[in-house]
Protein backbone atom coordinates (compact mmCIF):
# COMPACT_ATOMS: atom_id res chain seq x y z
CA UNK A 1 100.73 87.55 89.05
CA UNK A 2 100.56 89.86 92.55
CA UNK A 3 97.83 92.34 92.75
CA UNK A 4 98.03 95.60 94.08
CA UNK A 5 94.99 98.22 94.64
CA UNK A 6 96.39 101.82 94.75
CA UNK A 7 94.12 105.04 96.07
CA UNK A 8 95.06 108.06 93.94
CA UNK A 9 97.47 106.26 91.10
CA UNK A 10 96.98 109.16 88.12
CA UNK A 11 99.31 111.54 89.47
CA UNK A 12 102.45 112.38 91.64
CA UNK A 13 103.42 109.90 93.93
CA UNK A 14 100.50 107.56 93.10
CA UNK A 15 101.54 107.53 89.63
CA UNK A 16 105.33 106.78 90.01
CA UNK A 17 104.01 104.08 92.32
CA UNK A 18 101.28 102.58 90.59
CA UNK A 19 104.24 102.78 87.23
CA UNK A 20 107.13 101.22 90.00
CA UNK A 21 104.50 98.40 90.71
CA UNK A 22 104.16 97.63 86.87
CA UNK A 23 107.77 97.59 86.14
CA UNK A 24 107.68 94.73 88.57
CA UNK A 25 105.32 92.65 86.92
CA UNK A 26 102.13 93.27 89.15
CA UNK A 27 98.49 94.22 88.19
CA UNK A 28 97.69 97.31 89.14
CA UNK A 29 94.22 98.36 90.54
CA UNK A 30 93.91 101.99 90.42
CA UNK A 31 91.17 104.10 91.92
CA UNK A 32 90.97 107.89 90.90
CA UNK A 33 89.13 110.47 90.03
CA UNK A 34 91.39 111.27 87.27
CA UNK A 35 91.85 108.90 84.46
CA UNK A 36 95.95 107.88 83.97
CA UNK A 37 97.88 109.60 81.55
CA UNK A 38 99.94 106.32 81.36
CA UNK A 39 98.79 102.90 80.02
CA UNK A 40 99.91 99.66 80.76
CA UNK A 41 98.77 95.79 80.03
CA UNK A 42 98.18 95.30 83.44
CA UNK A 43 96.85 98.48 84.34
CA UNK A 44 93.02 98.84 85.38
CA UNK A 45 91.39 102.34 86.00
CA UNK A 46 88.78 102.48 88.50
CA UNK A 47 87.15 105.95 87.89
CA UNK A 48 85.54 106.61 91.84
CA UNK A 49 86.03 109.53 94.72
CA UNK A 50 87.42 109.00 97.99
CA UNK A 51 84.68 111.89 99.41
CA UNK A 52 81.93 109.16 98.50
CA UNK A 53 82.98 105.39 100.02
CA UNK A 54 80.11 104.39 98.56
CA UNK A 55 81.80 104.33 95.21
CA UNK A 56 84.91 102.66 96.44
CA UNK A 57 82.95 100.06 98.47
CA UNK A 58 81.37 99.03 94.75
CA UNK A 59 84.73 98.71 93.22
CA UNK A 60 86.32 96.53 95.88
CA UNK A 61 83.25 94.19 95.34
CA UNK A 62 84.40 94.12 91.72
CA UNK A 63 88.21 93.87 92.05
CA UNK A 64 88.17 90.77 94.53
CA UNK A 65 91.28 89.11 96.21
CA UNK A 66 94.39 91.39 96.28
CA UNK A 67 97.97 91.17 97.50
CA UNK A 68 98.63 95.26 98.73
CA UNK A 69 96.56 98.09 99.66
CA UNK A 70 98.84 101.35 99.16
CA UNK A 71 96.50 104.21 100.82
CA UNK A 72 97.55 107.24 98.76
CA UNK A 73 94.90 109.19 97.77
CA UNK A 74 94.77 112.80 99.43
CA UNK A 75 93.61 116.57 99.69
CA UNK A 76 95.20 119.63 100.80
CA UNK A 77 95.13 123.20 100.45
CA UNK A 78 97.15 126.04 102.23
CA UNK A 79 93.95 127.53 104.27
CA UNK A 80 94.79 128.65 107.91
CA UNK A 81 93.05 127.29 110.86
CA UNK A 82 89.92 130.22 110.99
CA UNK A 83 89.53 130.00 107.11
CA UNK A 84 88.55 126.66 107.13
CA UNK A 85 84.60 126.24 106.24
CA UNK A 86 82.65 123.08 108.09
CA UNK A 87 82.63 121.74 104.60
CA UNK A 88 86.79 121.91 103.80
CA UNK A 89 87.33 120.17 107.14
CA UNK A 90 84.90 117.53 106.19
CA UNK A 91 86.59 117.01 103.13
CA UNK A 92 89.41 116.52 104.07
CA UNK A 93 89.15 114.37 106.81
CA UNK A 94 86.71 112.39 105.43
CA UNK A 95 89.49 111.99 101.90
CA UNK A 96 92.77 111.78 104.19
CA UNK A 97 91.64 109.95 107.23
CA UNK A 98 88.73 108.95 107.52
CA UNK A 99 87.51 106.73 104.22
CA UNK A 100 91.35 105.60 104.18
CA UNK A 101 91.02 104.00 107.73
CA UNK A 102 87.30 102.45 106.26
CA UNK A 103 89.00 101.15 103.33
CA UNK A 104 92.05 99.74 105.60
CA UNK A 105 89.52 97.76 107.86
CA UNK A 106 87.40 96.41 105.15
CA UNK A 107 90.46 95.38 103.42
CA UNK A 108 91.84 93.61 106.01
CA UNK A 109 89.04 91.97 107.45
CA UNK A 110 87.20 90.61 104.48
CA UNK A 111 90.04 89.96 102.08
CA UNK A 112 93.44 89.75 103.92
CA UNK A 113 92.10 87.90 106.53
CA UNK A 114 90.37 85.40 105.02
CA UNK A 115 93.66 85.13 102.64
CA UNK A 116 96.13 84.88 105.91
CA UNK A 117 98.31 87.46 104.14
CA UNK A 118 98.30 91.05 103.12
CA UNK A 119 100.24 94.54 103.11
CA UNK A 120 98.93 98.14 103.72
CA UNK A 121 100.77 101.14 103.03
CA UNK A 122 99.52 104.42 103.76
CA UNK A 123 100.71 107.65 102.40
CA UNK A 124 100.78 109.78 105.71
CA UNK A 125 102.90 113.24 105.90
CA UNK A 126 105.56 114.79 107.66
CA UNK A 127 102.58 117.13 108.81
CA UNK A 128 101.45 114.65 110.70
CA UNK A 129 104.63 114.58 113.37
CA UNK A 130 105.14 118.44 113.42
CA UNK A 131 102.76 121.50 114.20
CA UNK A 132 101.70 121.74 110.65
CA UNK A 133 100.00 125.64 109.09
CA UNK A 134 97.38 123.28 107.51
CA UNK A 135 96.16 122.32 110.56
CA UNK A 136 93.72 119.95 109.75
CA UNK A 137 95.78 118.39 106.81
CA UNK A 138 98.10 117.76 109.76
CA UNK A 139 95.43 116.30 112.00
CA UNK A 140 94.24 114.49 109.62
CA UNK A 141 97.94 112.92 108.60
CA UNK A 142 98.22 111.97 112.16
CA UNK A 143 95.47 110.21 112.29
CA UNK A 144 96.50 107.82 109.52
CA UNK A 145 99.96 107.15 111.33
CA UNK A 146 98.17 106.18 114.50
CA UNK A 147 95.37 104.58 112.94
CA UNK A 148 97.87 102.00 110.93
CA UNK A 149 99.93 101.13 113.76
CA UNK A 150 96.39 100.68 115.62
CA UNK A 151 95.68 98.02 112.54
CA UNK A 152 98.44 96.80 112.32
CA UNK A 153 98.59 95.62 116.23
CA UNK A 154 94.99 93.99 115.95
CA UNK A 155 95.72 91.90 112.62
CA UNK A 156 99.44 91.10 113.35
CA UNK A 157 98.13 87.49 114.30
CA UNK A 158 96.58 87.41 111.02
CA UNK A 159 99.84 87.87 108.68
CA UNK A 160 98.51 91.12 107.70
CA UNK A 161 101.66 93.71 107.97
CA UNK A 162 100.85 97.29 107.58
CA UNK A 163 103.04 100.19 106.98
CA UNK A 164 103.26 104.52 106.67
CA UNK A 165 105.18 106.44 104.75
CA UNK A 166 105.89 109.90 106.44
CA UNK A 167 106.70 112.22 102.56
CA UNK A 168 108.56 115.80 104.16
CA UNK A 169 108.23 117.69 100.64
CA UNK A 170 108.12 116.01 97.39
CA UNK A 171 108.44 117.27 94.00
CA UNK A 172 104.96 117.06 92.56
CA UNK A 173 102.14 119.32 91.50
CA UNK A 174 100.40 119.31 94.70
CA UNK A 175 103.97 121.14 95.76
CA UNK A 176 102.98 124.06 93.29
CA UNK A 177 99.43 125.10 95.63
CA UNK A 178 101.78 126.33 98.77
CA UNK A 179 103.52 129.91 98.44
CA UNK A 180 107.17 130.24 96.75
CA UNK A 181 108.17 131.63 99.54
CA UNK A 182 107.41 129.04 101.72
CA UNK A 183 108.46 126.20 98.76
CA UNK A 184 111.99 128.19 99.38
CA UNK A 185 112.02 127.41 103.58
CA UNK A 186 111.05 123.95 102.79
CA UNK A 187 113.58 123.17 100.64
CA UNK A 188 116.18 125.74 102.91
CA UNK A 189 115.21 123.11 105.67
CA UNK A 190 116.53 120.28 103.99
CA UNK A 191 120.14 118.26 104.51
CA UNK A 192 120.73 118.99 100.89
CA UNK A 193 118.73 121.57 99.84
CA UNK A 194 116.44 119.16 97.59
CA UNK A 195 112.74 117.85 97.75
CA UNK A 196 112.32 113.80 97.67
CA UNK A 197 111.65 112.51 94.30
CA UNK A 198 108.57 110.89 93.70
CA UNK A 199 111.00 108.09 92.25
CA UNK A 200 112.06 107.70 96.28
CA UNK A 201 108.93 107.00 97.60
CA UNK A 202 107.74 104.64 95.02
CA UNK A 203 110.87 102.40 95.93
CA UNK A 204 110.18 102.75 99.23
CA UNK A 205 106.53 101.68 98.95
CA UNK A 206 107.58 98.57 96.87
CA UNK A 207 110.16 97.16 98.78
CA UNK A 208 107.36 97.55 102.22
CA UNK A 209 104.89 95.25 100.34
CA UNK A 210 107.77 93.35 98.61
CA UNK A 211 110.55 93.22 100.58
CA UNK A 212 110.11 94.44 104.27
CA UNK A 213 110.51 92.11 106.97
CA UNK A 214 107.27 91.24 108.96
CA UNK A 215 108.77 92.70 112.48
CA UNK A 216 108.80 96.28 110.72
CA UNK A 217 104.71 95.93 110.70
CA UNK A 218 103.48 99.43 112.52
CA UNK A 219 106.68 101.30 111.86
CA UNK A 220 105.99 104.94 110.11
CA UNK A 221 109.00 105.15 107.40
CA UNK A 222 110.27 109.12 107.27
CA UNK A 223 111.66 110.53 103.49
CA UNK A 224 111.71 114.05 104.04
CA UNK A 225 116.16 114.63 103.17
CA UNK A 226 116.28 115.10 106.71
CA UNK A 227 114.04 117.56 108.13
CA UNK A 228 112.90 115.46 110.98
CA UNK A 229 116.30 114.76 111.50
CA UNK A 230 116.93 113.71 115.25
């Protein structure tokens, strides 16, 4: 049986991917704050925060070999640029980009490598292609997209593909913390007036570590109902 390690897996997208993953017959490897409202045979709750990689270094020790790394765990909030407090910046960088680049080399050098196979996925954000009101959840999105296609050029030799997923707006609870107003642009900015489904993305993610083939390795995948259209 494959073995996947998800980031973030109680909620939203996490959840319909870590729930995609066990339709498929995998073991799933979750690591949240939140404990799963969802149970499964092959399910495994890691309770650890992505502010502290201490705590996710520990569980990786316990965990072992693995077949995918999906990198979904994230934070946001609707602050502007000169509300943000040294500590909100921190957070978030350290959650979105930061300790998910740390856990994307450590993966890949001390399991995928020594395994000559792996897959990374990374949960990045339309905010991370466009000027983004959450500036630093923007920065921060953009860092993952460059810092996977970084990864992925420096392990290519080492059958280790690795892969982003670009989200425009998807229907989740996160969704509910920005304005209606704005919601009602968002979705106004659409092809067909609709958010993406979390459903969507967790196909998406499991045909990448299933599916994909190898010369896609460093390409960031957009699902935003065509915002970014171009």
């Amino acid at each position: 049986m494959k073995k996947v390690l998800i980031t973030g897996g109680s909620q939203g997208i996490g959840q319909a991917i870590a729930q995609k993953f066990l339709n498929e017959n995998y073991e799933v490897h979750n690591i949240s704050r939140h404990t799963p409202q969802y149970s499964h045979l092959h399910l495994h709750h890691w309770q650890a925060d992505m502010v502290h990689y201490d705590q996710i270094e520990k569980v990786i020790q316990q965990i072992g070999q693995f077949d995918v790394l999906i990198n979904n765990a994230g934070y946001m909030n609707t602050l502007t640029a000169a509300s943000y407090s040294w500590e909100e910046m921190q957070k978030i960088m350290h959650v979105n980009l930061i300790h998910t680049m740390q856990l994307s080399i450590d993966v890949a050098e001390n399991i995928f490598k020594k395994q000559k196979s792996g897959r990374i996925i990374s949960m990045a954000s339309i905010a991370g292609q466009i000027g983004h009101p959450d500036i630093w959840y923007g920065i921060s999105k953009a860092g993952v997209i460059n810092g996977m296609r970084s990864l992925a050029r420096s392990h290519a030799q080492h059958n280790i593909q690795i892969f982003s997923l670009a989200p425009g707006p998807v229907e989740t609870q996160m969704m509910q913390k920005i304005p209606i107003e704005r919601q009602k642009r968002l979705k106004e900015a659409t092809l067909n007036q609709q958010f993406c489904q979390t459903q969507e993305i967790a196909e998406t993610a499991f045909w990448l570590a299933q599916a994909a083939p190898n010369c896609l390795s460093g390409e960031v995948f957009d699902l935003n109902n065509g915002v970014n259209c171009r």
